[in-house]
N, C-alpha and C. Protein backbone atom coordinates (compact mmCIF):
# COMPACT_ATOMS: atom_id res chain seq x y z
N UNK A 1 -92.79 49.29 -30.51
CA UNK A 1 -93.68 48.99 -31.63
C UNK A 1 -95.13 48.91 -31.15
N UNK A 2 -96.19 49.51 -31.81
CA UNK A 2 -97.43 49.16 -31.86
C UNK A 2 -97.87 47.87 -31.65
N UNK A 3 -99.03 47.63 -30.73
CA UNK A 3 -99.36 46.09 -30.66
C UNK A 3 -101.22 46.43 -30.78
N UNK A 4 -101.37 45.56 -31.76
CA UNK A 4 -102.90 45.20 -32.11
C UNK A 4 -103.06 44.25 -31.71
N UNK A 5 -104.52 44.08 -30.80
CA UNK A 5 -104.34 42.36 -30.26
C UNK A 5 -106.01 42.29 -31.04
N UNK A 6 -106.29 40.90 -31.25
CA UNK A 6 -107.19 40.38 -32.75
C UNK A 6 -108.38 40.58 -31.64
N UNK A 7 -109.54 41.07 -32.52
CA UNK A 7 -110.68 40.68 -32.40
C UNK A 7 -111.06 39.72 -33.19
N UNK A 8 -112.51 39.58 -32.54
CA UNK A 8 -113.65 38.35 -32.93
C UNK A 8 -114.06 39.19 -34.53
N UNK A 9 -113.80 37.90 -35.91
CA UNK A 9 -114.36 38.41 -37.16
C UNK A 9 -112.85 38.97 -37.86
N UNK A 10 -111.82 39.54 -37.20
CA UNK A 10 -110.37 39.77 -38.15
C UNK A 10 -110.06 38.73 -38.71
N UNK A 11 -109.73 38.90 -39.45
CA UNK A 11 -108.09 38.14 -40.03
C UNK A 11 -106.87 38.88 -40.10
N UNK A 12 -105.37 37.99 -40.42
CA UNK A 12 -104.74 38.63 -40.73
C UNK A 12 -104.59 39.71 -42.24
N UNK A 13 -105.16 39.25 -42.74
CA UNK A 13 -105.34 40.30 -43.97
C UNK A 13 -106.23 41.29 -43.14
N UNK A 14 -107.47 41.81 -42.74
CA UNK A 14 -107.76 42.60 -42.69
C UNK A 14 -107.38 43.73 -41.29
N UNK A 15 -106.77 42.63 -40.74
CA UNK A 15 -105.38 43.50 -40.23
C UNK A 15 -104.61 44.55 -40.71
N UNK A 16 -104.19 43.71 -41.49
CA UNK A 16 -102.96 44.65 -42.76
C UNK A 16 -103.44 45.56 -42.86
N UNK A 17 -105.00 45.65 -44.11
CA UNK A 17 -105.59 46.57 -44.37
C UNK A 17 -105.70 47.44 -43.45
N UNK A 18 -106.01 47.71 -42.70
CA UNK A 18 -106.62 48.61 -41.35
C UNK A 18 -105.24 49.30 -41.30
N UNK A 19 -104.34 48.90 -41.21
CA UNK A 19 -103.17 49.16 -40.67
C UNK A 19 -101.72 49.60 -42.06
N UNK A 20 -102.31 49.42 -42.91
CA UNK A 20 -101.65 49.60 -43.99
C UNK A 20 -100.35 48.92 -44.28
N UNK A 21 -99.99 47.98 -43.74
CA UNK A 21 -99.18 47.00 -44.13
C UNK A 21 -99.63 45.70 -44.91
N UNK A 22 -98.66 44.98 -45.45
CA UNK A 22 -98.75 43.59 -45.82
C UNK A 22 -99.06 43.28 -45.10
N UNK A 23 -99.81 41.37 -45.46
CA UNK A 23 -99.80 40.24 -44.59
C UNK A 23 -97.91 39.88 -44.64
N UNK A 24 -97.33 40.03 -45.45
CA UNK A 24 -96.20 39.37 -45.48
C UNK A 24 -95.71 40.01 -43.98
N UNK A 25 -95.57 41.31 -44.60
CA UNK A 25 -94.82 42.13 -43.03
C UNK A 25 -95.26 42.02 -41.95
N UNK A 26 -96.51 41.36 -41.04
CA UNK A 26 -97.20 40.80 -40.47
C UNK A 26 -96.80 39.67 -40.26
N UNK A 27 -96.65 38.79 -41.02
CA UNK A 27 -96.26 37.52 -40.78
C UNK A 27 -94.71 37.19 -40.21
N UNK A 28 -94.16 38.10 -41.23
CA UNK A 28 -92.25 38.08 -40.56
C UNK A 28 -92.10 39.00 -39.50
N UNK A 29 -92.86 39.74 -39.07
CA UNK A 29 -92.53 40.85 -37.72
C UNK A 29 -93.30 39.42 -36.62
N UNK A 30 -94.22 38.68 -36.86
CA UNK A 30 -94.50 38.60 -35.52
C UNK A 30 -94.57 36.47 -35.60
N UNK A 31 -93.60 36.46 -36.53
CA UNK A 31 -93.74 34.94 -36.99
C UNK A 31 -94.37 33.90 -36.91
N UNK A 32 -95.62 34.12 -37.80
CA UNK A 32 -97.09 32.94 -37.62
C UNK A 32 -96.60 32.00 -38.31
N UNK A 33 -96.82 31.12 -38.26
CA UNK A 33 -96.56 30.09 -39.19
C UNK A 33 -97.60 29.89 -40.16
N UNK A 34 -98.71 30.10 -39.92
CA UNK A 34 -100.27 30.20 -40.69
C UNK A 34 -100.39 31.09 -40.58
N UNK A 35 -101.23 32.06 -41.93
CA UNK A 35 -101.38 33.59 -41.59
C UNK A 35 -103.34 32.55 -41.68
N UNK A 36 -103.85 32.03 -41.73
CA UNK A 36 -105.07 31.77 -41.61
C UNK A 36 -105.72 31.37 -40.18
N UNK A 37 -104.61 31.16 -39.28
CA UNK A 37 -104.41 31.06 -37.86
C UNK A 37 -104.20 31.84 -36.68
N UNK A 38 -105.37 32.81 -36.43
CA UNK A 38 -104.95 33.54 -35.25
C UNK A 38 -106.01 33.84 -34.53
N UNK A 39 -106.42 33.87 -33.52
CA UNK A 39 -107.06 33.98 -32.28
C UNK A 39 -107.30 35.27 -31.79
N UNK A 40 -108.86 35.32 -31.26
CA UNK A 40 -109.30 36.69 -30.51
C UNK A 40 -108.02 36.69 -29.45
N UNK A 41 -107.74 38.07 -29.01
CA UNK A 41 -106.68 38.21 -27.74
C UNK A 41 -105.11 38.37 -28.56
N UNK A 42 -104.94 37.45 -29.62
CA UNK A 42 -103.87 37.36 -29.79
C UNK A 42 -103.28 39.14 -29.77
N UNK A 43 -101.77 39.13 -29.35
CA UNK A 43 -101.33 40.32 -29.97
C UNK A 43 -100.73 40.06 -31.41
N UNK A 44 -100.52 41.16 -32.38
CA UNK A 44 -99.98 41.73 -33.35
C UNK A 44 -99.11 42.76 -33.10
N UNK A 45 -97.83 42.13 -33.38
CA UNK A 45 -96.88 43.58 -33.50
C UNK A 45 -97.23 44.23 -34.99
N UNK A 46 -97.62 45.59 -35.06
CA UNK A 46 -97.96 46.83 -36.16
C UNK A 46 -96.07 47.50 -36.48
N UNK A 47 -95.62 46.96 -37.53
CA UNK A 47 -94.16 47.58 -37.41
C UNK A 47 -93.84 49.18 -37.58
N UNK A 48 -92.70 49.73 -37.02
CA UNK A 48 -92.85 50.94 -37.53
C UNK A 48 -94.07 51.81 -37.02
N UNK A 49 -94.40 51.97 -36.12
CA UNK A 49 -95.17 52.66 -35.44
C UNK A 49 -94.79 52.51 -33.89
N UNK A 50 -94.55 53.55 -32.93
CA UNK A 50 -94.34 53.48 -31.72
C UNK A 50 -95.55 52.83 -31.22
N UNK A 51 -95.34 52.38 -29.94
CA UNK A 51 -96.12 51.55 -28.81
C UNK A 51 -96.96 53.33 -28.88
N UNK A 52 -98.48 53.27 -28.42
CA UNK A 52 -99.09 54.31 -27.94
C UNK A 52 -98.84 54.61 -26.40
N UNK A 53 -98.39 53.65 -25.78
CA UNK A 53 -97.61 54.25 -24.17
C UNK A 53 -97.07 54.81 -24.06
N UNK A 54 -96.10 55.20 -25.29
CA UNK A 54 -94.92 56.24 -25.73
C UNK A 54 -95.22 57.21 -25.80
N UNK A 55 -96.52 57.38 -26.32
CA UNK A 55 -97.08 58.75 -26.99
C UNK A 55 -97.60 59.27 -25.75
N UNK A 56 -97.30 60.53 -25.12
CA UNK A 56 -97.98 61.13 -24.25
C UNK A 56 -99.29 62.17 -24.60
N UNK A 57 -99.95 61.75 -25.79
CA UNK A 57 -100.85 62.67 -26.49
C UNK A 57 -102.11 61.29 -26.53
N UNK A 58 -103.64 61.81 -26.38
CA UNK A 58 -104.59 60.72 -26.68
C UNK A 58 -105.89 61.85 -27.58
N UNK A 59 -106.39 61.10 -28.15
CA UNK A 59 -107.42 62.01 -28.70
C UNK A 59 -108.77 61.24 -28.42
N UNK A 60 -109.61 62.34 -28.16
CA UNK A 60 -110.87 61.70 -27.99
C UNK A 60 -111.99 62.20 -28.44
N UNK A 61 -113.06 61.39 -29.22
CA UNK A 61 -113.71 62.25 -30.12
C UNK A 61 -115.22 61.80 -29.22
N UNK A 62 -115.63 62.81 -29.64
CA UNK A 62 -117.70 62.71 -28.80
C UNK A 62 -118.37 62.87 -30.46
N UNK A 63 -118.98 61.97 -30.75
CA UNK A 63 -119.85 62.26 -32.07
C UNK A 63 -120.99 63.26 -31.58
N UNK A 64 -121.62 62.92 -30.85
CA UNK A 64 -122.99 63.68 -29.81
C UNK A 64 -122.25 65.34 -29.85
N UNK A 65 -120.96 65.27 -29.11
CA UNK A 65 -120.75 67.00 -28.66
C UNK A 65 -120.11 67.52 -30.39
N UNK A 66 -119.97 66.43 -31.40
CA UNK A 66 -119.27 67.08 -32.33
C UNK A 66 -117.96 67.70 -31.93
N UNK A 67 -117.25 67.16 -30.93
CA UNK A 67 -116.16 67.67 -30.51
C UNK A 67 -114.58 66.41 -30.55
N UNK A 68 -113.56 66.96 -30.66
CA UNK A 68 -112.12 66.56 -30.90
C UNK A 68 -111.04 66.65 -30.18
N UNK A 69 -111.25 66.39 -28.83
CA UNK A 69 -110.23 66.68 -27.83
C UNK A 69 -109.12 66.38 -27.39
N UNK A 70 -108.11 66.78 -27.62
CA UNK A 70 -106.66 66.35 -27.62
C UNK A 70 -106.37 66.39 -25.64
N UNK A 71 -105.74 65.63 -25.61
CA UNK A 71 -105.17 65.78 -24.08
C UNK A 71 -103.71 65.15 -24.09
N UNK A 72 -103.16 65.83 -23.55
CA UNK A 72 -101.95 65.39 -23.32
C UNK A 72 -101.43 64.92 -21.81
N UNK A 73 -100.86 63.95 -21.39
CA UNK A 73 -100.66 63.34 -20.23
C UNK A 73 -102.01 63.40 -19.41
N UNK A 74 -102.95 62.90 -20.03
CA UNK A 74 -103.86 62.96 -19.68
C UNK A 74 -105.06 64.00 -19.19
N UNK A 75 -104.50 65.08 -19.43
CA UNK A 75 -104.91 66.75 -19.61
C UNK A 75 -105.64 67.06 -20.67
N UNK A 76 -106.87 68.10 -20.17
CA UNK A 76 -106.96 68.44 -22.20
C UNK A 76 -106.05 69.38 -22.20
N UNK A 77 -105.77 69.51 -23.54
CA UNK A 77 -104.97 70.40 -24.24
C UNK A 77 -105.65 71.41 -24.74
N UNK A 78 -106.87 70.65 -26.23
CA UNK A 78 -107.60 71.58 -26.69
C UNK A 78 -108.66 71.02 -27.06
N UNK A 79 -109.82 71.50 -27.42
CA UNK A 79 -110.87 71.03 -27.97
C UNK A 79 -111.13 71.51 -29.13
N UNK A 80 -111.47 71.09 -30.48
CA UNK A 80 -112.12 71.42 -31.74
C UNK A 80 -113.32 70.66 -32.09
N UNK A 81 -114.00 71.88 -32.75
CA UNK A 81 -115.36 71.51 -33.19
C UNK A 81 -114.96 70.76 -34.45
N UNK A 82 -115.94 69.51 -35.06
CA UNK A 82 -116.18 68.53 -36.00
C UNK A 82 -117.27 68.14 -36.34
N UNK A 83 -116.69 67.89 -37.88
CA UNK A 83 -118.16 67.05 -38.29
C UNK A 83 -117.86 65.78 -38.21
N UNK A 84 -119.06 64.86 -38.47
CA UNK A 84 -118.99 63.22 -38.08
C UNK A 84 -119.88 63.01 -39.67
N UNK A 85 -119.85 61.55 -39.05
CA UNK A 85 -120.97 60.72 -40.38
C UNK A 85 -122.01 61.10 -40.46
N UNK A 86 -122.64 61.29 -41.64
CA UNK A 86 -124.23 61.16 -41.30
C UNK A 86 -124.95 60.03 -41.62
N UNK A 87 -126.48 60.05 -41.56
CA UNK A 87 -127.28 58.75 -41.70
C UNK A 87 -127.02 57.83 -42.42
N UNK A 88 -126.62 56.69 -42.08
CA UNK A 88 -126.10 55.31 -43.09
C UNK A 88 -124.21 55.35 -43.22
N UNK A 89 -123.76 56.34 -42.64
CA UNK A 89 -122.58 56.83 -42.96
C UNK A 89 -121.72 56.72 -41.38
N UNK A 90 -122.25 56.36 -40.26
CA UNK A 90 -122.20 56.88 -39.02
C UNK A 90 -120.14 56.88 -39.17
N UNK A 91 -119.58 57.14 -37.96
CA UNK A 91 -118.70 57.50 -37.30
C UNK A 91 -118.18 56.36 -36.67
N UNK A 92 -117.64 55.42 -37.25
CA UNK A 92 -117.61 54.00 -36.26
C UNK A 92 -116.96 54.12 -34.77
N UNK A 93 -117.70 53.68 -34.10
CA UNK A 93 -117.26 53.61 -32.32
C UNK A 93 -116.11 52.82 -32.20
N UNK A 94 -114.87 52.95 -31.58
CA UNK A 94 -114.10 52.27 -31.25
C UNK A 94 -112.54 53.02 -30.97
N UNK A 95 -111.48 52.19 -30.57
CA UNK A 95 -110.34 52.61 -30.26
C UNK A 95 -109.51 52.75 -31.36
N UNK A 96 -108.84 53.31 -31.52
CA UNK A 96 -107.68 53.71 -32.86
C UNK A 96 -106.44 53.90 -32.79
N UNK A 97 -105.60 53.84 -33.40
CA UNK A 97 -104.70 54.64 -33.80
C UNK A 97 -104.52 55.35 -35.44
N UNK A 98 -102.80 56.52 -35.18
CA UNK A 98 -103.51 57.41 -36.17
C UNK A 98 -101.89 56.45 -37.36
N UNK A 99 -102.23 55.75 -37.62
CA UNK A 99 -101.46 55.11 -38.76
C UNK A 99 -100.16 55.44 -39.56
N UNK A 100 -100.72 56.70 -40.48
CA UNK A 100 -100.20 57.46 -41.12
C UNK A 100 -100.50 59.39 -41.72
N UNK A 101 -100.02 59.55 -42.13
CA UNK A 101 -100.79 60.89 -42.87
C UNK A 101 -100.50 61.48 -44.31
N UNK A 102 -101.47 62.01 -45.05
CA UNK A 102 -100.91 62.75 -45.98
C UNK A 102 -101.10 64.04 -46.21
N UNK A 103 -100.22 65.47 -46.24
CA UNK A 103 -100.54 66.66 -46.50
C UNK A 103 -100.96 66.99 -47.84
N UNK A 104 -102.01 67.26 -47.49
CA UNK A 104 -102.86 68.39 -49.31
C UNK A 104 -103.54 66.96 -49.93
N UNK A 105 -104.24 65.66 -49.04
CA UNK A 105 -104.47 64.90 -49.92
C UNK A 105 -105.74 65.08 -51.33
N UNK A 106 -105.98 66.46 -51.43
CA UNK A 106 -106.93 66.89 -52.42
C UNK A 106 -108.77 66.96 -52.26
N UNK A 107 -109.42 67.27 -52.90
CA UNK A 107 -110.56 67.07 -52.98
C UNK A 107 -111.48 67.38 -52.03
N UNK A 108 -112.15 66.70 -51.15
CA UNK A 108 -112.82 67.50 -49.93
C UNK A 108 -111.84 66.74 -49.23
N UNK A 109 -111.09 66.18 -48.85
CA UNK A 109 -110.44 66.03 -47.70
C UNK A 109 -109.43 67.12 -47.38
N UNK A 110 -109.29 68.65 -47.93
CA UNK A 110 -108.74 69.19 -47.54
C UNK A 110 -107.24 69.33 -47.16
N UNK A 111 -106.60 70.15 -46.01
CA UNK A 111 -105.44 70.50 -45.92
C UNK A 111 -104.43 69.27 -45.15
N UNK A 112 -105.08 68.14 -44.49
CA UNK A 112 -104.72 67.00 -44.12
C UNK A 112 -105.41 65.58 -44.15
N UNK A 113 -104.70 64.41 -43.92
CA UNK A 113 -105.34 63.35 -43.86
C UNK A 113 -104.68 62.34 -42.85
N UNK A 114 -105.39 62.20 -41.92
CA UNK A 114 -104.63 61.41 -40.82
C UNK A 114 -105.41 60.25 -40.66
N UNK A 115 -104.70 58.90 -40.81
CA UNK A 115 -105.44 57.72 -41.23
C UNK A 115 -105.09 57.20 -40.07
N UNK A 116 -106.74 56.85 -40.01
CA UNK A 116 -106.71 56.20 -38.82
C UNK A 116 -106.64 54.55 -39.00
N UNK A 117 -106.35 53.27 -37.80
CA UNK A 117 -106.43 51.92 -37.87
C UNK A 117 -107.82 51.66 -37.82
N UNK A 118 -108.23 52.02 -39.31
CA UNK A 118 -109.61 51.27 -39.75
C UNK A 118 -109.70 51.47 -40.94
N UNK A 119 -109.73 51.25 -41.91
CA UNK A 119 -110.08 50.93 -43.48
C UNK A 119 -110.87 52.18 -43.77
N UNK A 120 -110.56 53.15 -44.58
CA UNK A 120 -111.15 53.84 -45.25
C UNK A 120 -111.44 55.22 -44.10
N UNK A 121 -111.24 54.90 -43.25
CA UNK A 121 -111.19 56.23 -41.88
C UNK A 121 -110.25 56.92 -41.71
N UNK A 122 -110.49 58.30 -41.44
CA UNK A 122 -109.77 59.22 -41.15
C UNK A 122 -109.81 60.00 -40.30
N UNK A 123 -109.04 61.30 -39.89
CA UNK A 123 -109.43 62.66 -39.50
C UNK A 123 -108.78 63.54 -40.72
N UNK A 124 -109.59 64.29 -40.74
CA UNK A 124 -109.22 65.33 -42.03
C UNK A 124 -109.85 66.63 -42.10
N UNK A 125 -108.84 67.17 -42.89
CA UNK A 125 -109.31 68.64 -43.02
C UNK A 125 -110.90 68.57 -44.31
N UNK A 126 -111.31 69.96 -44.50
CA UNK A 126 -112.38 69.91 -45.27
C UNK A 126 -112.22 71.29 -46.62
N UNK A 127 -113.20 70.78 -47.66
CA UNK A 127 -113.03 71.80 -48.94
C UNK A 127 -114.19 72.36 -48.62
N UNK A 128 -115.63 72.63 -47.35
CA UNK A 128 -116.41 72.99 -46.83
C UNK A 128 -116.62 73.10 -45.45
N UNK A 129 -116.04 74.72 -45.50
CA UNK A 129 -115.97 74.48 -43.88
C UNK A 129 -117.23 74.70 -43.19
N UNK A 130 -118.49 74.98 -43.83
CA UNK A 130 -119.58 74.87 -43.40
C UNK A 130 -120.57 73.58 -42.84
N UNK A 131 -119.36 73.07 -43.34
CA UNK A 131 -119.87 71.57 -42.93
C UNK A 131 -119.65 71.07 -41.57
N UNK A 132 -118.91 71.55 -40.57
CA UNK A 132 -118.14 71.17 -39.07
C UNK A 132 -119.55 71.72 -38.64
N UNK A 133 -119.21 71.19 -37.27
CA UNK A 133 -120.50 70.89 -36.42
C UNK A 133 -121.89 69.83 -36.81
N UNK A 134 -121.62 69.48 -38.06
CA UNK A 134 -122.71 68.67 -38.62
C UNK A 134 -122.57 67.26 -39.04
N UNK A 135 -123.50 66.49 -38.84
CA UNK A 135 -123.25 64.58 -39.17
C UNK A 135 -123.77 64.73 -40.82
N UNK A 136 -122.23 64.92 -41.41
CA UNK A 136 -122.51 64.74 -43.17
C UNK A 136 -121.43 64.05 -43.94
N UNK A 137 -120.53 63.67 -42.97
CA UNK A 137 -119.70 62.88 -43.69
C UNK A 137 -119.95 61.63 -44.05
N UNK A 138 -118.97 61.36 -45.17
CA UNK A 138 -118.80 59.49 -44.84
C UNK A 138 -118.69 59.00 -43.21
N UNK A 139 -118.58 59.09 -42.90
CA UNK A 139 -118.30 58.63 -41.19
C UNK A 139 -116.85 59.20 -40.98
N UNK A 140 -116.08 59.64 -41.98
CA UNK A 140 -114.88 60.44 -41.17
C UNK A 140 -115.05 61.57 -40.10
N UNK A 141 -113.89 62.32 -39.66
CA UNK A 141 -113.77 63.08 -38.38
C UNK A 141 -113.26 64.50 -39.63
N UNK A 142 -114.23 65.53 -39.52
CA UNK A 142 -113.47 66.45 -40.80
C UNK A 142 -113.54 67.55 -39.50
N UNK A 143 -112.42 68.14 -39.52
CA UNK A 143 -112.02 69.44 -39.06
C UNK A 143 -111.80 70.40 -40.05
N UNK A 144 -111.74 72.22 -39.83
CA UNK A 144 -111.15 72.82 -40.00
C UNK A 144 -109.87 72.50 -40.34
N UNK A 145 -109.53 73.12 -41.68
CA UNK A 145 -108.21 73.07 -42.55
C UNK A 145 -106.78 73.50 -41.26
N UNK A 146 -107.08 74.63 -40.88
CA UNK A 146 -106.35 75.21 -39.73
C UNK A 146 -106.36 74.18 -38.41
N UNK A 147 -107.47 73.70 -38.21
CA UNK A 147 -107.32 72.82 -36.84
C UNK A 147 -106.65 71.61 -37.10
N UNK A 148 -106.93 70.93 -38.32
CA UNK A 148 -106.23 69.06 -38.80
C UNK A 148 -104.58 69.77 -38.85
N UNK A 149 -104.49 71.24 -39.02
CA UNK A 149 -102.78 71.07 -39.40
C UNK A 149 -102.31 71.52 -38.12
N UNK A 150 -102.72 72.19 -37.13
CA UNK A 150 -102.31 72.20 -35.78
C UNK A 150 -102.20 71.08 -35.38
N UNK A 151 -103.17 69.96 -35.66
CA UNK A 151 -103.25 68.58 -34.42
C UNK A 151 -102.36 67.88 -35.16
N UNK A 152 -102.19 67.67 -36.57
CA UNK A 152 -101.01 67.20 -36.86
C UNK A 152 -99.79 67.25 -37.33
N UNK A 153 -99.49 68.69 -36.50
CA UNK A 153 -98.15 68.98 -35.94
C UNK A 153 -97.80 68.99 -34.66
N UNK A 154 -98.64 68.36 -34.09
CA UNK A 154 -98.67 67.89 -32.60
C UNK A 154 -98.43 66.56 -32.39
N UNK A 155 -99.45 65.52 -32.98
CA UNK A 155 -99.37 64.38 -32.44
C UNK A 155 -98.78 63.92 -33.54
N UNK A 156 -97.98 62.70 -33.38
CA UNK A 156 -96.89 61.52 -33.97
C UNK A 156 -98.14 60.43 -34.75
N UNK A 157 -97.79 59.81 -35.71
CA UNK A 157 -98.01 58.66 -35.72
C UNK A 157 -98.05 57.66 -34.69
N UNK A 158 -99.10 56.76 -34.54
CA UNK A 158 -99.42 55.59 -32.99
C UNK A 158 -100.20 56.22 -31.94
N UNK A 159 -100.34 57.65 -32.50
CA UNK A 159 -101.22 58.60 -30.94
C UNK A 159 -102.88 57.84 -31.03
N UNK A 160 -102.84 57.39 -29.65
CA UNK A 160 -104.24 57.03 -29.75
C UNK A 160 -105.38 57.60 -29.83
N UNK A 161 -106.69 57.24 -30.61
CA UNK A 161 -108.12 57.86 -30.86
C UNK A 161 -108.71 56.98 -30.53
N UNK A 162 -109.61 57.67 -29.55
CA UNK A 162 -110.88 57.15 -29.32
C UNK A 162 -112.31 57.23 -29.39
N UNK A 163 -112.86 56.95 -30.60
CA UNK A 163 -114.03 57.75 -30.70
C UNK A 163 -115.36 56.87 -29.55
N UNK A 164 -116.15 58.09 -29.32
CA UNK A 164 -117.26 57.92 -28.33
C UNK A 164 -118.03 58.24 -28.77
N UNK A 165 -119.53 57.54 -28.54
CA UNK A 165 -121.07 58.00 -28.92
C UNK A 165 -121.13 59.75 -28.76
């Protein structure tokens, strides 16, 4: 199982959120007695998602190179070009995982949607592919329609992301 350990400013609700579970399922997977009670450091078991140690796939994103690099056992695999956030919109910095996904989720998100552990973040395909290489998103990670459905027929749910300046 996935383990989230708390930062400074979470709660358990916005745990959940991030992660797309209940507080309930949160609370009975990792038995708090207070869900208003939990501590920087603490871990969180995330149910239903493999441990990312499991996953021999990591992704790593460069906002700067506009680039999406898959590596596997610590190898790259491949690199794809991306767009990022633009001004007021940025690309939030930090470690991830990829949650869940949905195919064809519509609209400009294109031919995939791979949700990442952060509220409202993704990697996703695009309804403008003129848009890759450029900071114009909401702060999502938009690939090529063709590249989001290669990478996610590769990597599992729990594969870790890491986005970088």
């Amino acid at each position: 199982m996935a383990i989230h350990y708390v930062k400074i400013g979470e709660t358990l609700s916005s745990i959940a959120s991030d992660y797309r579970r209940s507080v309930a399922e949160l609370i009975q997977v990792n038995n708090i007695p207070n869900a208003n009670i939990i501590v920087p450091g603490q871990p969180i078991i995330i149910p239903n998602l493999p441990a990312k140690e499991s996953i021999p796939y990591t992704i790593e994103v460069s906002i700067s190179k506009r680039t999406l690099t898959l590596k596997e056992a610590g190898q790259t695999r491949k690199s794809y070009p991306i767009a990022v956030g633009r001004m007021l919109y940025s690309t939030p910095i930090g470690n991830y995982i990829i949650v869940n996904r949905q195919p064809n989720p519509g609209g400009p998100y294109g031919a995939m949607w791979l949700t990442l552990s952060k509220r409202s973040y993704g990697i996703h395909g695009t309804n403008d592919p003129s848009s890759i290489g450029k900071a114009v998103s909401k702060g999502c990670i938009r690939m090529y329609n063709h590249d989001v459905l290669e990478l996610s027929s590769i990597v599992p749910n729990g594969t870790s992301v890491a986005v970088r300046p």
